[in-house]
PDB file of N, CA and C in Angstrom:
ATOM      1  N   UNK A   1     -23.851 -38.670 -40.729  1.00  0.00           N
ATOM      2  CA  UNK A   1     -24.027 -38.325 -39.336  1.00  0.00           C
ATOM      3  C   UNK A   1     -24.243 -36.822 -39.231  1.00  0.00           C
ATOM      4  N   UNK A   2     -25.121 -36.478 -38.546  1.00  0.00           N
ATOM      5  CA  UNK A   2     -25.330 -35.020 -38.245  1.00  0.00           C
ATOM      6  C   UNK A   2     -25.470 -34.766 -36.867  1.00  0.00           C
ATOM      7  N   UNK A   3     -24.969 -33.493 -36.535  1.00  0.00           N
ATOM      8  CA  UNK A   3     -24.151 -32.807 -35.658  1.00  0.00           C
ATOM      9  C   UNK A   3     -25.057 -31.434 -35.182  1.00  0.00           C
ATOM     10  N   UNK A   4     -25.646 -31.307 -34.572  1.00  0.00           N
ATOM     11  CA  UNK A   4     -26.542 -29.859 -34.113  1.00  0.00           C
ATOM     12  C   UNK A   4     -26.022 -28.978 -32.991  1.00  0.00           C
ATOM     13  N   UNK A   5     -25.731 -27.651 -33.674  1.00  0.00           N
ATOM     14  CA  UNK A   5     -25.048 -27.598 -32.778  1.00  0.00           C
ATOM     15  C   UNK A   5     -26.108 -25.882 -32.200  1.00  0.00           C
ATOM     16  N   UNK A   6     -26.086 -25.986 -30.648  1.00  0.00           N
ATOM     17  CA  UNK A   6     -26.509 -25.154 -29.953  1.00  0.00           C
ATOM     18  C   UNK A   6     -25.857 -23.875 -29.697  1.00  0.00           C
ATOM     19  N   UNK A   7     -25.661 -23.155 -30.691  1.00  0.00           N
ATOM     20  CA  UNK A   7     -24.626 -21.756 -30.404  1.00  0.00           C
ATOM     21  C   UNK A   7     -24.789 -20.716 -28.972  1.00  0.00           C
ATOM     22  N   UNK A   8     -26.381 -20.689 -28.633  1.00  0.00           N
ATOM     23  CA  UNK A   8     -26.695 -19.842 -27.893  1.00  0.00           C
ATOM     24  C   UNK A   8     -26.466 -20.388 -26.273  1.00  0.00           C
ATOM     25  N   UNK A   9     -26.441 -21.868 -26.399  1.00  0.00           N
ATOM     26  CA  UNK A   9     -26.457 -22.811 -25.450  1.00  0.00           C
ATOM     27  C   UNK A   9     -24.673 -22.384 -25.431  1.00  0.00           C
ATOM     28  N   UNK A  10     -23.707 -22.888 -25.851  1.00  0.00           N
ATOM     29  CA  UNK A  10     -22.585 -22.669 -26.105  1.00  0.00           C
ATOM     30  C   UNK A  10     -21.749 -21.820 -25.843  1.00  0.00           C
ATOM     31  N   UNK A  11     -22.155 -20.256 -26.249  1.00  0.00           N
ATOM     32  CA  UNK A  11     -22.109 -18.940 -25.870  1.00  0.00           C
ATOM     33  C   UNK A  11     -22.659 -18.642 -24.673  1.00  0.00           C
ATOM     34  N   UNK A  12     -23.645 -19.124 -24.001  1.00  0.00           N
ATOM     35  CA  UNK A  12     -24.123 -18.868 -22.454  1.00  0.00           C
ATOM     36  C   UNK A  12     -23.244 -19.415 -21.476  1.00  0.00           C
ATOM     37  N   UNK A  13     -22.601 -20.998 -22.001  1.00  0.00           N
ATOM     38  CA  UNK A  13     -21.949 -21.787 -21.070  1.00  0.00           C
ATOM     39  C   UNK A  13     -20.620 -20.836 -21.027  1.00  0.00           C
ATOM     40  N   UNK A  14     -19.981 -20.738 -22.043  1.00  0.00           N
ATOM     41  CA  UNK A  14     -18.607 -20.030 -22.127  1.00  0.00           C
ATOM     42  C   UNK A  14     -18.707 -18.275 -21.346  1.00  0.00           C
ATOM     43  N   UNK A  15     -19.666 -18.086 -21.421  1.00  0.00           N
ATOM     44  CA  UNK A  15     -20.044 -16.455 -20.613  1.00  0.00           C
ATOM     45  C   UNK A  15     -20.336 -16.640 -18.790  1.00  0.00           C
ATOM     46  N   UNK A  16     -20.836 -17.932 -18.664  1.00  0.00           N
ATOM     47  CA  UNK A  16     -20.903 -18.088 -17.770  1.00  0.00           C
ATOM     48  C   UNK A  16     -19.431 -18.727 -16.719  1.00  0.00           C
ATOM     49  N   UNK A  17     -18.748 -19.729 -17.467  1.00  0.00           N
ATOM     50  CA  UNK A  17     -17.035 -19.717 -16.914  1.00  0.00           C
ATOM     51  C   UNK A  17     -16.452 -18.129 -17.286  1.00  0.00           C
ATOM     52  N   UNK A  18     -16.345 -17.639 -17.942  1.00  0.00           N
ATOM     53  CA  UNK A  18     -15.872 -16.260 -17.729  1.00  0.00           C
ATOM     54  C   UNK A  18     -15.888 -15.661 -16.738  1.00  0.00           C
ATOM     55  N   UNK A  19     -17.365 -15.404 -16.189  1.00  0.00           N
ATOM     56  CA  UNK A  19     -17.928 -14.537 -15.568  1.00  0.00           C
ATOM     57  C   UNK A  19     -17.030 -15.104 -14.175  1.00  0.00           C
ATOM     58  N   UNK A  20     -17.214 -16.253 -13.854  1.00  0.00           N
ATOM     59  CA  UNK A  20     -16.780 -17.291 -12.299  1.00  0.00           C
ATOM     60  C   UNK A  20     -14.712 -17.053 -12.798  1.00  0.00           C
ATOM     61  N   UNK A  21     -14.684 -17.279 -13.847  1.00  0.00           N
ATOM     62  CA  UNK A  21     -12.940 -17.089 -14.304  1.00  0.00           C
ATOM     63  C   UNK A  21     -12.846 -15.931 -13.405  1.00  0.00           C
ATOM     64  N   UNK A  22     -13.271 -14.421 -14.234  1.00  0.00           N
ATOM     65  CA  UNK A  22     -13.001 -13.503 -13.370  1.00  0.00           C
ATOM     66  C   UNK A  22     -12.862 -13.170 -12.176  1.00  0.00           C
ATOM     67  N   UNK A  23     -14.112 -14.104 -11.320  1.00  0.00           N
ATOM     68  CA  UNK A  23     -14.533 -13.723 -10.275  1.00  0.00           C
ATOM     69  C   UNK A  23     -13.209 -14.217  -9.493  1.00  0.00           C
ATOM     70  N   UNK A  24     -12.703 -15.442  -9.921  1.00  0.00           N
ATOM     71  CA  UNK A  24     -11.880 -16.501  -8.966  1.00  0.00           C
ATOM     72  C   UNK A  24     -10.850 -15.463  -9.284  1.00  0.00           C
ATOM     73  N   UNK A  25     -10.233 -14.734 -10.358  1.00  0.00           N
ATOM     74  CA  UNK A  25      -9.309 -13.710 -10.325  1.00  0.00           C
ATOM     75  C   UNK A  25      -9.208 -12.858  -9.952  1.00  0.00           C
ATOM     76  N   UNK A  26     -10.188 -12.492  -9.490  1.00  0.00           N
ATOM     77  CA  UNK A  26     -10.340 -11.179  -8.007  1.00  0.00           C
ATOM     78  C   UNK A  26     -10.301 -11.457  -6.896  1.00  0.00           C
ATOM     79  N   UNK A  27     -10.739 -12.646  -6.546  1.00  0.00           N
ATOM     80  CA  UNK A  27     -10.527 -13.187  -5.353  1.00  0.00           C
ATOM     81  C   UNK A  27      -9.079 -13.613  -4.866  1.00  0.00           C
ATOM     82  N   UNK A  28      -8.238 -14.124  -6.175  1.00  0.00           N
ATOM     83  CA  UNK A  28      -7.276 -14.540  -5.960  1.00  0.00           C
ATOM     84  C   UNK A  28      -6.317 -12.921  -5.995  1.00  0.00           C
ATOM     85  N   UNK A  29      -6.337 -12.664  -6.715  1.00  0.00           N
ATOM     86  CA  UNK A  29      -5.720 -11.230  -6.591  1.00  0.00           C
ATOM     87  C   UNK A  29      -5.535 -10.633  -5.286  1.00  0.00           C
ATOM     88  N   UNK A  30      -7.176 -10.053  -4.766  1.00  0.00           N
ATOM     89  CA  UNK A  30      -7.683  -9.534  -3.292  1.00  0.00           C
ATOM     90  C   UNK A  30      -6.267 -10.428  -1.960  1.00  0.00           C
ATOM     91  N   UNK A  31      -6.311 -11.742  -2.437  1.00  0.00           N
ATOM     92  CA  UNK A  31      -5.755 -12.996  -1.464  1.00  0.00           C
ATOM     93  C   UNK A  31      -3.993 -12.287  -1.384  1.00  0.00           C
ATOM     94  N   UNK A  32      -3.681 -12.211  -2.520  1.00  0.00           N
ATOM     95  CA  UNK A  32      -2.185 -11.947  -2.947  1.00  0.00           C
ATOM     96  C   UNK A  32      -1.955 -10.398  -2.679  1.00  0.00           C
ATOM     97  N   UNK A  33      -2.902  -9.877  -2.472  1.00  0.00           N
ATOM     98  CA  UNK A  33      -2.837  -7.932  -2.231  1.00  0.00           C
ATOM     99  C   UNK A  33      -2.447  -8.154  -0.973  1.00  0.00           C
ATOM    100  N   UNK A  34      -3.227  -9.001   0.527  1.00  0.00           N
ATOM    101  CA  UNK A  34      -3.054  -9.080   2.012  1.00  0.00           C
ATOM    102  C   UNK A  34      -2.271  -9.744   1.935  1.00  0.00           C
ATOM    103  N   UNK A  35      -1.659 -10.565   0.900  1.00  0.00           N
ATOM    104  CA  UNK A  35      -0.281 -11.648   1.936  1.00  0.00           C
ATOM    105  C   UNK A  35       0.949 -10.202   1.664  1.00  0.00           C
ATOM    106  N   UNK A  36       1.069  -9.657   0.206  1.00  0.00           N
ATOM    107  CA  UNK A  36       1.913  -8.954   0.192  1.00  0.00           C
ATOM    108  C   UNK A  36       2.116  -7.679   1.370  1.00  0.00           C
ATOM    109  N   UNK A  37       0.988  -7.605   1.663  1.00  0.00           N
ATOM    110  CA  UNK A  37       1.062  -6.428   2.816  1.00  0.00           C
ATOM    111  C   UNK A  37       2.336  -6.435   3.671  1.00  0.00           C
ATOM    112  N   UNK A  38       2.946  -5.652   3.932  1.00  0.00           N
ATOM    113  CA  UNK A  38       4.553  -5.880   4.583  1.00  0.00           C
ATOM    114  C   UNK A  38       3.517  -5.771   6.088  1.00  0.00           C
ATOM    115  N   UNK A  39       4.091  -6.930   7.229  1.00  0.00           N
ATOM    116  CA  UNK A  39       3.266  -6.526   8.368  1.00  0.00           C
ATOM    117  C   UNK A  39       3.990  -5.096   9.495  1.00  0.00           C
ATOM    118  N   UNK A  40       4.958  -4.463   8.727  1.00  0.00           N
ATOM    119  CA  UNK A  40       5.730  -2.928   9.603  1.00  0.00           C
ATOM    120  C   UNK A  40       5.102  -1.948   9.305  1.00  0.00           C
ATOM    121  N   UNK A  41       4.383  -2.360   7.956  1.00  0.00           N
ATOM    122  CA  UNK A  41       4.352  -0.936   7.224  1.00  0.00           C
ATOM    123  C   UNK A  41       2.887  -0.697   7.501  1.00  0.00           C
ATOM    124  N   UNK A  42       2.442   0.561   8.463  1.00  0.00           N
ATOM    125  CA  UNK A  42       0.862   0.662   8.053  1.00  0.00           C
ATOM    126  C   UNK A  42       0.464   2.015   7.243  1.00  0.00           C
ATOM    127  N   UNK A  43      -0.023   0.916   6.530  1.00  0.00           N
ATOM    128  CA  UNK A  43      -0.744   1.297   5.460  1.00  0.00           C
ATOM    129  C   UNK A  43      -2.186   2.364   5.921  1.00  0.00           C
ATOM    130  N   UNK A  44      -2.527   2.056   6.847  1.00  0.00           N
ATOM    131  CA  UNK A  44      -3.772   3.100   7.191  1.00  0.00           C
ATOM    132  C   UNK A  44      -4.950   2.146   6.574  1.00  0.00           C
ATOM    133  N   UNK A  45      -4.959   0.834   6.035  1.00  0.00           N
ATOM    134  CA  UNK A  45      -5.918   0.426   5.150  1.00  0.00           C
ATOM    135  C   UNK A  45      -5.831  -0.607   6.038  1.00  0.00           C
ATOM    136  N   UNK A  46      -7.069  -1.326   6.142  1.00  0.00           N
ATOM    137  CA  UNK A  46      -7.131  -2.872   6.954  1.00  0.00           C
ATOM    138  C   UNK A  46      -7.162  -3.726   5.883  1.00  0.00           C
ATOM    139  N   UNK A  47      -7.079  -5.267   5.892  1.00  0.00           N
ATOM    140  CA  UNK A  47      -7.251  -6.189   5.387  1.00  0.00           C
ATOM    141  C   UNK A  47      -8.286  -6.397   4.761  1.00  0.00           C
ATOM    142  N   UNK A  48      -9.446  -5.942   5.259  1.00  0.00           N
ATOM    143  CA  UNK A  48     -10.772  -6.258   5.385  1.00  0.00           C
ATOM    144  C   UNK A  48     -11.313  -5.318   3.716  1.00  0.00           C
ATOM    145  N   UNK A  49     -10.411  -3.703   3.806  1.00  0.00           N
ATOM    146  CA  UNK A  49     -10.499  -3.088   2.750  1.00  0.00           C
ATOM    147  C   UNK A  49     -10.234  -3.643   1.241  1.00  0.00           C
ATOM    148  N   UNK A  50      -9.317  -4.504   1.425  1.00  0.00           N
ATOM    149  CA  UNK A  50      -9.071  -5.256   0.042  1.00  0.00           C
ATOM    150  C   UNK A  50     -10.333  -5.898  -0.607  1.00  0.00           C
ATOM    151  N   UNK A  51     -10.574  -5.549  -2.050  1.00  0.00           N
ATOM    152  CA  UNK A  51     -11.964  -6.247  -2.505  1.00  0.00           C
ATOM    153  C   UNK A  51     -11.565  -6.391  -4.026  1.00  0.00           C
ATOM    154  N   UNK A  52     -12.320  -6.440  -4.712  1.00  0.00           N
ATOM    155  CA  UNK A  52     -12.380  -6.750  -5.895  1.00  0.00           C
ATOM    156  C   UNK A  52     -13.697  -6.370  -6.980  1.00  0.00           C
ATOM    157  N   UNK A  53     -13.933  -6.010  -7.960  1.00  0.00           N
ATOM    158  CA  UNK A  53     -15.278  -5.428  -8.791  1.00  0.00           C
ATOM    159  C   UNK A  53     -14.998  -6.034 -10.100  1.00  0.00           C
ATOM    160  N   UNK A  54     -15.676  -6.515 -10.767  1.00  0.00           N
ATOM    161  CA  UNK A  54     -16.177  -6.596 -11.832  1.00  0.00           C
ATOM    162  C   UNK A  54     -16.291  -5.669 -12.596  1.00  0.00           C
ATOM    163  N   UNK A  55     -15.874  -5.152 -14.075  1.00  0.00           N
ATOM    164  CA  UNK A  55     -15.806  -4.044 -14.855  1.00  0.00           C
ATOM    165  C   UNK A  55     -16.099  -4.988 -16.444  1.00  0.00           C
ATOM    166  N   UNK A  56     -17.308  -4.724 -16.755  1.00  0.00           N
ATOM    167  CA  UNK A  56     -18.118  -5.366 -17.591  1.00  0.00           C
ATOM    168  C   UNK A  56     -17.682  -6.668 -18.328  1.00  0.00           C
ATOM    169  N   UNK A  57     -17.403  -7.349 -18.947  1.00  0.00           N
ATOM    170  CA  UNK A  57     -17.626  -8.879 -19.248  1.00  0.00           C
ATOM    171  C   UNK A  57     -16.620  -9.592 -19.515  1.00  0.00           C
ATOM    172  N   UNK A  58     -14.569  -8.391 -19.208  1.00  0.00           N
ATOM    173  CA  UNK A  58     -13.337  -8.709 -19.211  1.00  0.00           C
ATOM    174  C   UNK A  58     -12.894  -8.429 -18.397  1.00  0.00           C
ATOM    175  N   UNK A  59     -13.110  -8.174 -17.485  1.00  0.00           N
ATOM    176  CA  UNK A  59     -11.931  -7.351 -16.377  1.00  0.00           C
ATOM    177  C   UNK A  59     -12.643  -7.283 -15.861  1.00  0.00           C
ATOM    178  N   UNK A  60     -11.594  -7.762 -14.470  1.00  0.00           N
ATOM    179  CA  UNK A  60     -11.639  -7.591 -12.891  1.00  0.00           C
ATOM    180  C   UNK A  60     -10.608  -6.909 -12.251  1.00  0.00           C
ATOM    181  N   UNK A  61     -11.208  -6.069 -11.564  1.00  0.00           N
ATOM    182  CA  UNK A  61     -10.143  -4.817 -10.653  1.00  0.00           C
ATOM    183  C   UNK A  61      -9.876  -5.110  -9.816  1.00  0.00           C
ATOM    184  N   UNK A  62      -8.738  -5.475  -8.646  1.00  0.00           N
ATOM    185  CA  UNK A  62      -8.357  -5.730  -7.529  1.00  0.00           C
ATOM    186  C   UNK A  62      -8.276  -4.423  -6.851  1.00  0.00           C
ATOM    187  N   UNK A  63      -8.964  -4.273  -5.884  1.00  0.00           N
ATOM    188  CA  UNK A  63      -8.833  -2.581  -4.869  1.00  0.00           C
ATOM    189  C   UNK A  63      -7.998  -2.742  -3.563  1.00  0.00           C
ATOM    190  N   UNK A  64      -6.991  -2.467  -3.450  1.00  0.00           N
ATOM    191  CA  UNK A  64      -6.074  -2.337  -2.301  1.00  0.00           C
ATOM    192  C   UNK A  64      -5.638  -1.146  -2.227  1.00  0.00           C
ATOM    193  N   UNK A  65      -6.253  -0.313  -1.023  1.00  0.00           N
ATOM    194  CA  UNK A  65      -6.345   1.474  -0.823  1.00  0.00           C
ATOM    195  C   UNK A  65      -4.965   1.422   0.068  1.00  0.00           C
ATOM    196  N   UNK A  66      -4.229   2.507  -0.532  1.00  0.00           N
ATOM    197  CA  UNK A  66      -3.010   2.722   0.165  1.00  0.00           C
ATOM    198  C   UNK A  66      -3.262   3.987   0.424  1.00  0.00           C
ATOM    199  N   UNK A  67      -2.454   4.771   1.543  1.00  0.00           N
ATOM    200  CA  UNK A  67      -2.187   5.797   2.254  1.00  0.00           C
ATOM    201  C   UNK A  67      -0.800   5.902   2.396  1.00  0.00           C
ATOM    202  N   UNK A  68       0.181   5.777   1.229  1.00  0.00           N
ATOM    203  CA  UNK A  68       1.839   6.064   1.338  1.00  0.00           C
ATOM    204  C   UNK A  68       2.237   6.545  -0.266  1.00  0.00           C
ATOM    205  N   UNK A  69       3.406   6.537   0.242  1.00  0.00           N
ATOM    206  CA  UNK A  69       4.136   7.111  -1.332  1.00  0.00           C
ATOM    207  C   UNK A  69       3.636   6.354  -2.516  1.00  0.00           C
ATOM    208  N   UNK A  70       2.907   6.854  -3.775  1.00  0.00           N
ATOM    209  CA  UNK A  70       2.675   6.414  -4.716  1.00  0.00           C
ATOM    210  C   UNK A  70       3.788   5.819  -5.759  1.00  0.00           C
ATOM    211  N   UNK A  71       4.726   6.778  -5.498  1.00  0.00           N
ATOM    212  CA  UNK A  71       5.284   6.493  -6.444  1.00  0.00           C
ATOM    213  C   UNK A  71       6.597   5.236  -5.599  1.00  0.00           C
ATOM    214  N   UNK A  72       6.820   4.842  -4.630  1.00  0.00           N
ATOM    215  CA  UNK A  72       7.203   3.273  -3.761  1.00  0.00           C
ATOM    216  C   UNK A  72       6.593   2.417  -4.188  1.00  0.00           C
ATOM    217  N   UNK A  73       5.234   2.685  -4.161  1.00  0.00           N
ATOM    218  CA  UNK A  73       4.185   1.324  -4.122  1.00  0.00           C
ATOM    219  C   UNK A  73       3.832   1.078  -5.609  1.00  0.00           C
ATOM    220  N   UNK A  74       4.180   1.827  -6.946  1.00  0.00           N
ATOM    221  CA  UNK A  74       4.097   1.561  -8.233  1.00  0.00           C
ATOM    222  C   UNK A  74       5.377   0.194  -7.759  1.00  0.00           C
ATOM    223  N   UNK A  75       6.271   0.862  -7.341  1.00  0.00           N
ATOM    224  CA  UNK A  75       8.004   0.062  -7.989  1.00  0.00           C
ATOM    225  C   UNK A  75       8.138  -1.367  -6.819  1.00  0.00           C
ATOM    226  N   UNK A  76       7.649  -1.210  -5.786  1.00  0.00           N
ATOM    227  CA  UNK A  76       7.661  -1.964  -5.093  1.00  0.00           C
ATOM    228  C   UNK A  76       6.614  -2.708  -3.656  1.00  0.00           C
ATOM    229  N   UNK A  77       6.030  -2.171  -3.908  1.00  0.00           N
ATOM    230  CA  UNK A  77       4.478  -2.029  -3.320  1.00  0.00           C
ATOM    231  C   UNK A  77       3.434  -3.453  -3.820  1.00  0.00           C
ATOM    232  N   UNK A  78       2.491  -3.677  -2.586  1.00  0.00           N
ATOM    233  CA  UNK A  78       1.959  -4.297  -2.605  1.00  0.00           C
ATOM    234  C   UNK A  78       1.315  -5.170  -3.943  1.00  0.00           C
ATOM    235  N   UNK A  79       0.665  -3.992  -4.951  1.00  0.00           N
ATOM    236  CA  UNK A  79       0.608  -4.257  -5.770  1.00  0.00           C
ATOM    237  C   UNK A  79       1.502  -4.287  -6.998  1.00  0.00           C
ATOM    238  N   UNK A  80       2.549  -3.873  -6.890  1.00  0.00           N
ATOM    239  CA  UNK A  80       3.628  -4.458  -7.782  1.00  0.00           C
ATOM    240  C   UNK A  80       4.394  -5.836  -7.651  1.00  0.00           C
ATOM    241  N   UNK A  81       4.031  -6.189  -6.197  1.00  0.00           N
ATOM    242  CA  UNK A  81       4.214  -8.200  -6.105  1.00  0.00           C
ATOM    243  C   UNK A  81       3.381  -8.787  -6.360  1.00  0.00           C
ATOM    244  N   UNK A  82       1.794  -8.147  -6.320  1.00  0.00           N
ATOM    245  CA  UNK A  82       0.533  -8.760  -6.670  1.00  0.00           C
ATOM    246  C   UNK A  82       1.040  -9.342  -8.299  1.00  0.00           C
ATOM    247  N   UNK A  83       0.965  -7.873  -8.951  1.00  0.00           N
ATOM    248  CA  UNK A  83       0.902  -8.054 -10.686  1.00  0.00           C
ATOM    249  C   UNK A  83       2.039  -8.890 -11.287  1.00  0.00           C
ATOM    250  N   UNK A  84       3.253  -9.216 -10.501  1.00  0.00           N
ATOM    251  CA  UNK A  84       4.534 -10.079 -10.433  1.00  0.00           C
ATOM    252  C   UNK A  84       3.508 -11.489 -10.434  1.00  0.00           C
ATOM    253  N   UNK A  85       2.686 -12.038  -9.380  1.00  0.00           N
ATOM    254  CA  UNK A  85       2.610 -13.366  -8.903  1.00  0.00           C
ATOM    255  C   UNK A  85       0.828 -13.657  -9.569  1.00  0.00           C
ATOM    256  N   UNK A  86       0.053 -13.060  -9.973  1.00  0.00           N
ATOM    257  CA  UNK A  86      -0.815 -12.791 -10.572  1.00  0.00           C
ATOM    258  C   UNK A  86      -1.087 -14.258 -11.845  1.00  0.00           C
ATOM    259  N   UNK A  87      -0.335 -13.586 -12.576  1.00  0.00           N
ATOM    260  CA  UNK A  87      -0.531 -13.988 -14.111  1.00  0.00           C
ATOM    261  C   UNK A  87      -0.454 -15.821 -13.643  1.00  0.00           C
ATOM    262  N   UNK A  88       0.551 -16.078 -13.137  1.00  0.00           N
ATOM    263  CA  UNK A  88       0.667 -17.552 -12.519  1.00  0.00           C
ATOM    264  C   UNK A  88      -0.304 -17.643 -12.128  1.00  0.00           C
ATOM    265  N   UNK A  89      -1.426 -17.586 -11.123  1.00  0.00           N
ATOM    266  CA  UNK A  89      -2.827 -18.083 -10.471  1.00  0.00           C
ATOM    267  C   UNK A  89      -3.749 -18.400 -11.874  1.00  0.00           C
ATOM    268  N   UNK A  90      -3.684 -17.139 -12.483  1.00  0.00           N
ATOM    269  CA  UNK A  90      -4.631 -16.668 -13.511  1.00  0.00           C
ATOM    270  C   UNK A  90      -4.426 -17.995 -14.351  1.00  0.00           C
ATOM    271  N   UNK A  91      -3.232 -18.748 -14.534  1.00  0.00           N
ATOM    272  CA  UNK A  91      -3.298 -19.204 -15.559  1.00  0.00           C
ATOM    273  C   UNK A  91      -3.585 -20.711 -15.456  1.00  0.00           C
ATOM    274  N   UNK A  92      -3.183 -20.799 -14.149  1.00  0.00           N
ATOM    275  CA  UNK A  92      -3.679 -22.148 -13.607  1.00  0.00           C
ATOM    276  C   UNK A  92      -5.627 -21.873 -13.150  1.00  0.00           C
ATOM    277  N   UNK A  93      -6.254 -21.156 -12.931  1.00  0.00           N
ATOM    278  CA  UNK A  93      -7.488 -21.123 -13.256  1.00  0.00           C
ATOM    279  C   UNK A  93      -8.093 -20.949 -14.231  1.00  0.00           C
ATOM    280  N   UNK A  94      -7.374 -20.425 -15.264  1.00  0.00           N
ATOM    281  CA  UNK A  94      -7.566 -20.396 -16.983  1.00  0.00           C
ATOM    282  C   UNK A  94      -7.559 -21.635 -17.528  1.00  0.00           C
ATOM    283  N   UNK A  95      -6.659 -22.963 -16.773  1.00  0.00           N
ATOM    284  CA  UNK A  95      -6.851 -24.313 -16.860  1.00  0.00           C
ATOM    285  C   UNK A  95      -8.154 -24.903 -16.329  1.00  0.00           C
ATOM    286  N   UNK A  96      -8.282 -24.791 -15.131  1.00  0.00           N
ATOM    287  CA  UNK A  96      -9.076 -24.814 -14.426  1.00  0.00           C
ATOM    288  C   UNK A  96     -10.831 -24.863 -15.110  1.00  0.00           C
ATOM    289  N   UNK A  97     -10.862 -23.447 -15.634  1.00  0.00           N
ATOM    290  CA  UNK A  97     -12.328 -22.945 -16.061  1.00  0.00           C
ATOM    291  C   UNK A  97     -12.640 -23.649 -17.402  1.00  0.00           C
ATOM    292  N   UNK A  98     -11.609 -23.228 -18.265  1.00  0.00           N
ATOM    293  CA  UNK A  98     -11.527 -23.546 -19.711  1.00  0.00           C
ATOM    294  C   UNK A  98     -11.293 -24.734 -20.166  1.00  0.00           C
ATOM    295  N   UNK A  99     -10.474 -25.653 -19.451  1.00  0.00           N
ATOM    296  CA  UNK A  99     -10.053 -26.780 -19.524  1.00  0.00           C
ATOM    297  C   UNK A  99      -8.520 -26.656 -20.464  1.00  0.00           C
TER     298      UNK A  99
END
């Protein structure tokens, strides 16, 4: 029995769930940046500001612009509940994409 196997076909499909992996991880990220938003605290940033970019063919950046103490929002800040609740989404869409 012989077996042919399409590497380039293979390598396109797997580049292409990556690419949508990431994407759904920025999105989901972006999602988890506005729920964490404390609704007392303004931030000077709207909702609307939260986004997400693509940074070449591993990584996705979540952008949530703050206007407060840097060094609060490392320890307890929006994005320090993001990067807490994160890895969980990620990994259930890592199921998801990859199977």
């Amino acid at each position: 029995m012989t077996v042919e196997l399409y590497e380039e076909k293979v390598l396109a499909e797997y580049k292409n769930r990556r690419k949508k992996f990431l994407k759904a991880c920025g999105m989901a990220g972006e999602a988890l940046a506005v729920m964490n938003q404390p609704p007392h605290i303004d931030t000077g940033a709207s909702i609307n500001a939260k986004t997400h970019k693509l940074i070449g063919d591993d990584r996705a950046e979540v952008i949530a612009p703050l206007f407060y103490d840097v060094y609060l929002e490392r320890r307890y800040g929006i994005m320090a509940k993001t990067l807490d609740e994160l890895p969980e989404v990620m990994y259930k869409l890592e199921r998801q994409y990859f199977g």
